[in-house]
N, C-alpha and C. Protein backbone atom coordinates (compact mmCIF):
# COMPACT_ATOMS: atom_id res chain seq x y z
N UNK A 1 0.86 -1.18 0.00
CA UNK A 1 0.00 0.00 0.00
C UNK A 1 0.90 1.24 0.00
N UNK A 2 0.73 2.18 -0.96
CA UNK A 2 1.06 3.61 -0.91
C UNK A 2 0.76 4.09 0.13
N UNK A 3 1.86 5.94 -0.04
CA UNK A 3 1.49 6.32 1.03
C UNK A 3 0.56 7.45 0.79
N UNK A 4 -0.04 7.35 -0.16
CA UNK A 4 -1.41 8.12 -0.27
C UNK A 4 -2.56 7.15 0.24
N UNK A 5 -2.91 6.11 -0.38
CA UNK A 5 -3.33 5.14 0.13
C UNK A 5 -4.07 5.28 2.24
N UNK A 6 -2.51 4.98 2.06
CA UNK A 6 -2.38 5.36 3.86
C UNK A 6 -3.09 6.47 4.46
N UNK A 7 -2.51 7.26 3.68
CA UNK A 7 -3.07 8.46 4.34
C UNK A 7 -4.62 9.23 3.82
N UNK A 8 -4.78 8.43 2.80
CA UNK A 8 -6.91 8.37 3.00
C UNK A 8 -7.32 7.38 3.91
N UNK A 9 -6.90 6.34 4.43
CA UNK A 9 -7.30 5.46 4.85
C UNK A 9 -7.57 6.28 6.84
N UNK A 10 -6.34 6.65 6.74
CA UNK A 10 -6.34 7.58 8.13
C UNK A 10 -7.57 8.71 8.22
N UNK A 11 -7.27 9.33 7.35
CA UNK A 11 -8.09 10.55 6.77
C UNK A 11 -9.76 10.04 7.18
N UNK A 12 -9.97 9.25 6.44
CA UNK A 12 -11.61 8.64 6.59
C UNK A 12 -11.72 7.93 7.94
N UNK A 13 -10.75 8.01 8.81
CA UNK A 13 -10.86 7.71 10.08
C UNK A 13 -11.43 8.83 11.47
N UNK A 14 -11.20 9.94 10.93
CA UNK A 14 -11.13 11.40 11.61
C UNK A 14 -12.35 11.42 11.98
N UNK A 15 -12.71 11.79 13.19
CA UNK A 15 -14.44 12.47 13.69
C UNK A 15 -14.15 13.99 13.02
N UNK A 16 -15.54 14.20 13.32
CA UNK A 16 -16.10 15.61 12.76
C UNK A 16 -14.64 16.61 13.09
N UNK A 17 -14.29 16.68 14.18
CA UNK A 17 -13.46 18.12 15.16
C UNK A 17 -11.92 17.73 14.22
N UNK A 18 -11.42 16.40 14.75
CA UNK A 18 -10.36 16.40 13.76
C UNK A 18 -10.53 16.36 12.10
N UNK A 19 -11.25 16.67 11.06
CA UNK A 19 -11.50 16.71 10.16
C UNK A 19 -11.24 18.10 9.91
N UNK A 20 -12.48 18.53 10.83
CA UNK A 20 -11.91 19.62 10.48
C UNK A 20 -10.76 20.82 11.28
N UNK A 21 -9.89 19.89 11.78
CA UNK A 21 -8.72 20.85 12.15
C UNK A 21 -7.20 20.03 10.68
N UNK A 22 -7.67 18.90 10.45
CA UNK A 22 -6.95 18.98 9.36
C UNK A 22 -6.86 19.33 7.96
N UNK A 23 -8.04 20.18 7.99
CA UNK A 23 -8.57 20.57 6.54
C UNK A 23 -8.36 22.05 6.66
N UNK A 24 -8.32 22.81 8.16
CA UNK A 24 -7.30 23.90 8.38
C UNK A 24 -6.20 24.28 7.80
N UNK A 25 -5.48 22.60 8.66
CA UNK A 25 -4.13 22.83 8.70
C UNK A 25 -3.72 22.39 6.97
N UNK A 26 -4.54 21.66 6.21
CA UNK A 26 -3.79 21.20 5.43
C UNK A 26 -4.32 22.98 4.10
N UNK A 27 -5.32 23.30 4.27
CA UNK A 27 -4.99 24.68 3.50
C UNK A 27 -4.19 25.29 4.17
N UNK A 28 -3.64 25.58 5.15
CA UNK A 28 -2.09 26.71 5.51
C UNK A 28 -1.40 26.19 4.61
N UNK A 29 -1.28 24.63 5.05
CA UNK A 29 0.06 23.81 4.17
C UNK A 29 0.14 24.03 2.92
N UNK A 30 -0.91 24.08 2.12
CA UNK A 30 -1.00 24.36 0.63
C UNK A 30 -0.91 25.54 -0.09
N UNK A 31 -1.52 26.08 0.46
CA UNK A 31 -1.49 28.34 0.99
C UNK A 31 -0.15 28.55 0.40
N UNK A 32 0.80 28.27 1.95
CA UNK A 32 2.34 27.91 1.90
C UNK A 32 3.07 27.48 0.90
N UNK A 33 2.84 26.22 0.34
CA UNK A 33 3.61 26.05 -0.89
C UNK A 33 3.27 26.84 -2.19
N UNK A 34 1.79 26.90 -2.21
CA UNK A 34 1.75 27.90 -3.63
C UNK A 34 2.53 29.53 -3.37
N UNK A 35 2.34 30.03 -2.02
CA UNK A 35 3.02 31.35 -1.94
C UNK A 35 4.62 31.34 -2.17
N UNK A 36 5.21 29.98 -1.98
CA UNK A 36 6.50 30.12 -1.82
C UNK A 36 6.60 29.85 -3.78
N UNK A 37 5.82 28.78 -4.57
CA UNK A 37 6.46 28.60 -5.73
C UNK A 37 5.79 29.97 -6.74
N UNK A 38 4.67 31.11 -5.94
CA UNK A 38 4.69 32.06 -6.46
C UNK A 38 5.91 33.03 -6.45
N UNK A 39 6.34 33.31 -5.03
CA UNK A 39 7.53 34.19 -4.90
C UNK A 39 8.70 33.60 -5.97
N UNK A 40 9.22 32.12 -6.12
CA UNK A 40 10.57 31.75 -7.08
C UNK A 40 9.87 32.23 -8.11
N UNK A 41 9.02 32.00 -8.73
CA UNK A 41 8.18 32.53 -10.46
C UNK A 41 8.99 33.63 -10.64
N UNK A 42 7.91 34.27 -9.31
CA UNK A 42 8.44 35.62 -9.53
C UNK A 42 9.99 36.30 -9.47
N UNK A 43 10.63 35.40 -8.85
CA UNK A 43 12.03 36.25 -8.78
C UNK A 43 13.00 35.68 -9.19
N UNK A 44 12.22 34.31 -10.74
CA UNK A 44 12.76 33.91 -11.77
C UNK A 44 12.78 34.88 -13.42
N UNK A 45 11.77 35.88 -12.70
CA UNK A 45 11.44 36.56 -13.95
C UNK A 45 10.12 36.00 -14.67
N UNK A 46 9.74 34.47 -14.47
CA UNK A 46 8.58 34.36 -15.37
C UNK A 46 7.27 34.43 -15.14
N UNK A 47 7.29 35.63 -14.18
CA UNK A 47 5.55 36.18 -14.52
C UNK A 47 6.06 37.73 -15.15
N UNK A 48 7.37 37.71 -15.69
CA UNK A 48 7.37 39.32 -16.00
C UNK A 48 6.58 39.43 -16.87
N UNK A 49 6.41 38.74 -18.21
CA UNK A 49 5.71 38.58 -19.68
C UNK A 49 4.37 38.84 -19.04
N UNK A 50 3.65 38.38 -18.13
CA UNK A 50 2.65 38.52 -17.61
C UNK A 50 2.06 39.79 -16.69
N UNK A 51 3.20 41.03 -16.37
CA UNK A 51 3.59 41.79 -16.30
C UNK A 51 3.31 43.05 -17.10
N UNK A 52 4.46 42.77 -18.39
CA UNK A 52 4.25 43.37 -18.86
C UNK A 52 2.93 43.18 -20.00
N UNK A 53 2.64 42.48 -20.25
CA UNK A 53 0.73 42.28 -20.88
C UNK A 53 -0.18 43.07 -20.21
N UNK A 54 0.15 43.44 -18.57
CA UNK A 54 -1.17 43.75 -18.17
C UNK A 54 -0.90 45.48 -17.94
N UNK A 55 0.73 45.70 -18.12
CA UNK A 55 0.91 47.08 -17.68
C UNK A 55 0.79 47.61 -19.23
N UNK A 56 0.45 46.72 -20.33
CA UNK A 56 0.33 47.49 -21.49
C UNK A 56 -1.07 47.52 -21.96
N UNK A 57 -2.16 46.50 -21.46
CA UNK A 57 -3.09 46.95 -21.20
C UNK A 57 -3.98 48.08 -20.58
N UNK A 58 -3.26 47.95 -19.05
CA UNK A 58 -3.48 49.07 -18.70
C UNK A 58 -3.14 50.15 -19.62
N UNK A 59 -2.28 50.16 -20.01
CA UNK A 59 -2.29 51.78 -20.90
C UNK A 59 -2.81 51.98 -21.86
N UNK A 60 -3.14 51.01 -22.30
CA UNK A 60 -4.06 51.06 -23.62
C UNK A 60 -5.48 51.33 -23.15
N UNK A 61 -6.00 51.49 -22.12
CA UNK A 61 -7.03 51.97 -21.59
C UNK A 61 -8.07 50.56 -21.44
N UNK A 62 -7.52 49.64 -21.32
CA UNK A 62 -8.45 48.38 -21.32
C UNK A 62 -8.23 47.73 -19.88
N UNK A 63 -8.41 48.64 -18.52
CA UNK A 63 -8.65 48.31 -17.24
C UNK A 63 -9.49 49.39 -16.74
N UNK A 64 -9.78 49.12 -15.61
CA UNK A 64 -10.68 50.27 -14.61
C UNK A 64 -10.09 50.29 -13.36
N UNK A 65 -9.92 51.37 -12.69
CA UNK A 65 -10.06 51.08 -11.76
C UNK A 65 -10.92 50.67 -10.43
N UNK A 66 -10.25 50.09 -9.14
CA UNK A 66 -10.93 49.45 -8.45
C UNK A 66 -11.79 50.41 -7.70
């Protein structure tokens, strides 16, 4: 048995209270990794292209403001 496997098998074991303190904890956990592989993107350079698309939009008058 995998260890995904395993760890639904645990998972579908949980009462109501621990369910939901690991469905908390496991969005921080996930939160966390997407913020961290947003920051490398970003300070790889490849959301610049994405960047600059929207700062030339903006000038082209095709945003509003908030």
């Amino acid at each position: 048995m995998g260890k995904l496997e395993v760890i639904e098998q645990e998972v579908a074991t949980l009462s109501a209270a621990e369910l939901s303190q690991f469905r908390d904890w496991f969005a921080q956990f996930d939160n966390a990794l997407w913020d961290r592989q947003f920051d490398e993107d970003a300070a790889s350079g490849k959301l610049d292209n994405l960047a600059l698309q929207a700062l030339s939009a903006h000038a082209d008058g095709k945003s509003k403001p908030l």
